[in-house]
Protein backbone atom coordinates (compact mmCIF):
# COMPACT_ATOMS: atom_id res chain seq x y z
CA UNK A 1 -31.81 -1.04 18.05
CA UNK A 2 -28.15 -1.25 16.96
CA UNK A 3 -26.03 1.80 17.11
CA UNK A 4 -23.02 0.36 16.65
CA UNK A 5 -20.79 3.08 13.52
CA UNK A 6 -20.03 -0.17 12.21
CA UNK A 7 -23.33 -1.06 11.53
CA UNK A 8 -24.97 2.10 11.11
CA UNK A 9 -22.24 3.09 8.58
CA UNK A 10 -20.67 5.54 10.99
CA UNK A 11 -24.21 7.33 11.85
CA UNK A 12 -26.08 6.85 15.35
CA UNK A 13 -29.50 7.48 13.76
CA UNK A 14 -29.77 5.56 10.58
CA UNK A 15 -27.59 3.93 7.98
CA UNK A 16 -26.05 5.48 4.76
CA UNK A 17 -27.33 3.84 1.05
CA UNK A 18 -24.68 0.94 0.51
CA UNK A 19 -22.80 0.85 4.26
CA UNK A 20 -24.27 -2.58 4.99
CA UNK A 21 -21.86 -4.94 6.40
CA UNK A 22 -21.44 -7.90 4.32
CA UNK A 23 -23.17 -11.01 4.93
CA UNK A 24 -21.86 -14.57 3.66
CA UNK A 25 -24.26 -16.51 2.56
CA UNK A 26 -22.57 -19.70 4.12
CA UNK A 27 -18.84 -21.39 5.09
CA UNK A 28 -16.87 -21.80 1.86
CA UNK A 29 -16.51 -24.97 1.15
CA UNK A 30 -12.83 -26.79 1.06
CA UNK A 31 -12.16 -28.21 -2.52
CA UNK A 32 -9.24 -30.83 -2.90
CA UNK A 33 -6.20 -31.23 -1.47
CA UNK A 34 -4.47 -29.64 -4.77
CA UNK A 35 -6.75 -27.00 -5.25
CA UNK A 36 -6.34 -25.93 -1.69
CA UNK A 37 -2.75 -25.68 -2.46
CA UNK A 38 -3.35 -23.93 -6.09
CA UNK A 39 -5.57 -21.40 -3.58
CA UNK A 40 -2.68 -20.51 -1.25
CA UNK A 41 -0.43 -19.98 -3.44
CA UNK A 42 -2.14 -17.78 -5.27
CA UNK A 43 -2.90 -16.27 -1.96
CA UNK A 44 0.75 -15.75 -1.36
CA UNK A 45 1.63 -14.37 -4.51
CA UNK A 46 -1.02 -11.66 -4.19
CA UNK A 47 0.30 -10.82 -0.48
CA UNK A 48 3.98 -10.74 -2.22
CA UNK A 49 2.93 -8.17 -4.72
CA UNK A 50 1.21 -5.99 -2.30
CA UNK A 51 4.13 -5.59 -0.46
CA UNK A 52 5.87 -5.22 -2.91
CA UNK A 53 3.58 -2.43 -4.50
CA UNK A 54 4.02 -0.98 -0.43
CA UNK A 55 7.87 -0.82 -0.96
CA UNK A 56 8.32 1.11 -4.04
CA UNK A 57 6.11 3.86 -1.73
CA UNK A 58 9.52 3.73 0.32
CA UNK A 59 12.06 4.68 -2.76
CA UNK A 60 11.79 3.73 -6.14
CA UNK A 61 8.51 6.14 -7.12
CA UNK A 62 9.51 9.62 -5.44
CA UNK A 63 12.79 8.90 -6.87
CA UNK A 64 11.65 8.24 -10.25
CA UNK A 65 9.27 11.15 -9.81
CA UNK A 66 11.76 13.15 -8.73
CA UNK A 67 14.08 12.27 -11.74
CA UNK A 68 11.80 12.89 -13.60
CA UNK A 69 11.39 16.58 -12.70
CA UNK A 70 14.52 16.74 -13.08
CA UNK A 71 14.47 16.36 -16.57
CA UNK A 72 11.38 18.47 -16.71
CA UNK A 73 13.42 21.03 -15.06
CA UNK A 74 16.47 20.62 -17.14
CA UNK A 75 14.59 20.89 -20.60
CA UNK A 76 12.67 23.82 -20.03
CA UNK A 77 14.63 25.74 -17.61
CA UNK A 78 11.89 25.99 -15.01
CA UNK A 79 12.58 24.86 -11.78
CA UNK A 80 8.45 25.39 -10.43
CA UNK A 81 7.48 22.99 -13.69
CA UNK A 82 10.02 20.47 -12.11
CA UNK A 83 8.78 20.64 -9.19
CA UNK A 84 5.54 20.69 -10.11
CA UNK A 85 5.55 17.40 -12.20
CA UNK A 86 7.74 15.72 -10.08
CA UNK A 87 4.87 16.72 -7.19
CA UNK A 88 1.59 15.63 -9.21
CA UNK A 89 2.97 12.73 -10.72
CA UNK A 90 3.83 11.27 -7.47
CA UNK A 91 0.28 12.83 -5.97
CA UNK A 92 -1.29 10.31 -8.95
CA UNK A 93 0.77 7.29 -8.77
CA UNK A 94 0.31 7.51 -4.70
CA UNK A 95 -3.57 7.47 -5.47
CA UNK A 96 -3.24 5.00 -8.28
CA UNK A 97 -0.95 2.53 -6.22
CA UNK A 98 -3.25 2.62 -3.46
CA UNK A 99 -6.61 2.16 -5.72
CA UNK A 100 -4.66 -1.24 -6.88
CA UNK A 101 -3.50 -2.21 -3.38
CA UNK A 102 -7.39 -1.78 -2.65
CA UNK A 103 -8.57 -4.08 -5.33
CA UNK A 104 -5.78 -6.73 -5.15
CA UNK A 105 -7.03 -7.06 -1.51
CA UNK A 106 -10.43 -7.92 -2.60
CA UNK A 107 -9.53 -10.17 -5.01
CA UNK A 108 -7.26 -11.95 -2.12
CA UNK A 109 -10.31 -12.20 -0.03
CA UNK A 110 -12.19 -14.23 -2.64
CA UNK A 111 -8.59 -16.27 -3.23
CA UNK A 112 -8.47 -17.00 0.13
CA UNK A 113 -12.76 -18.13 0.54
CA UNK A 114 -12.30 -19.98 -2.90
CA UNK A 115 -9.75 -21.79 -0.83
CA UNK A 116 -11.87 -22.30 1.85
CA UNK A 117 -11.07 -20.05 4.58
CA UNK A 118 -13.70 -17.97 5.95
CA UNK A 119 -11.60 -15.38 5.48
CA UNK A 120 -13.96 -11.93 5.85
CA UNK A 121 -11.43 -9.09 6.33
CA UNK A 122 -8.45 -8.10 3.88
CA UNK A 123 -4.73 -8.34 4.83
CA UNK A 124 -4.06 -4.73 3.06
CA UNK A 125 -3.61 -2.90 6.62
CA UNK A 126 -1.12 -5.14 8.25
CA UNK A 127 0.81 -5.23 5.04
CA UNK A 128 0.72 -1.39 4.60
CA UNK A 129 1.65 -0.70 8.61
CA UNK A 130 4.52 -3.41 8.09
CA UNK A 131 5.68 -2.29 5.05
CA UNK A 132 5.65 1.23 6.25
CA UNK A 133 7.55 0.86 9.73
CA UNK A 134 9.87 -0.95 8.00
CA UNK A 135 10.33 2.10 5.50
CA UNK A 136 10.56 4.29 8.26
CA UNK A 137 13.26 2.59 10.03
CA UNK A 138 15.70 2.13 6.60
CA UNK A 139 15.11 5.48 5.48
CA UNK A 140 15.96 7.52 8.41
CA UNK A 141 18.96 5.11 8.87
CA UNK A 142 19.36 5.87 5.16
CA UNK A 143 18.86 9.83 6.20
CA UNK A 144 20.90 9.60 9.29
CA UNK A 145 24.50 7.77 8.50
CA UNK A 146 24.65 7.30 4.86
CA UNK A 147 22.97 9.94 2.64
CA UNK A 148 21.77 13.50 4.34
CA UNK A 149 22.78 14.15 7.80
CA UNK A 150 25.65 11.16 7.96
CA UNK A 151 28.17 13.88 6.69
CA UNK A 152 27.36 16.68 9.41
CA UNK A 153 27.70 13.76 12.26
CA UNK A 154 30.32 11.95 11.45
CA UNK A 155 32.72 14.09 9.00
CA UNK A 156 35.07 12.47 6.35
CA UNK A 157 37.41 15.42 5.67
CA UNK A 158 38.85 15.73 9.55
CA UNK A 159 37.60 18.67 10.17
């Protein structure tokens, strides 16, 4: 009797419809020298975009979102509609980034059997922990010396 959550699909007494783990059939098999090379980097160039997909979480959306309440809050002179669009759109874009991120891992998965790794779990969680401590670590340097607080430490007007 297994009673493992991993292979009971997170319950003790039986298992969920579609909670299976997966089961390979057999080894992928390695193809040629070149198309092991093709497969990598392919690979790679997966693994680039999803970090790169991870970074704009760090900047580049909630500041576009954020500009862009700004203009929703300029042109009808309501700052709750601002902040409202600013607020959902990033909600959605969050949820749609991370839908993507989810599917580009699978597809890197099969990249990396067609390759012929036995390659059975994603890289989307190191990439998303990486990505994010490294976030974490340039924005509140960001936060701290150049952009919010850096003024109330470290004064430019002498006094």
């Amino acid at each position: 009797m297994r009673t493992d959550p991993t292979d009971t699909g997170g319950l003790f007494v039986s298992r969920r419809p579609g909670t299976r783990p997966i089961k390979y059939r057999e080894l992928p098999t390695r193809g040629s020298a070149g198309r092991q090379l093709f497969d990598r980097a392919i690979s790679l160039a997966i693994a680039g975009l999803m970090v790169l997909i991870n970074l704009l979480f760090w900047g580049p959306l909630p500041a576009g979102w954020l500009w862009i309440g700004a203009q929703v809050d300029y042109h009808s002179d309501s700052v709750s509609a601002g902040i409202g669009v600013a607020f959902v759109g990033m909600l959605l874009t969050l949820v749609a980034a991370l839908a993507l991120l989810k599917r580009l891992d699978h597809v890197w998965i099969l990249v990396r059997r067609a390759a012929g790794y036995d390659q059975r779990k994603g890289i989307l969680v190191p990439i998303f922990a990486t990505t994010a401590a490294i976030g974490a670590v340039l924005f509140t340097f960001w936060l701290v010396f150049i952009g919010g607080l850096g003024s109330s430490i470290m004064p430019r007007n002498g006094g």
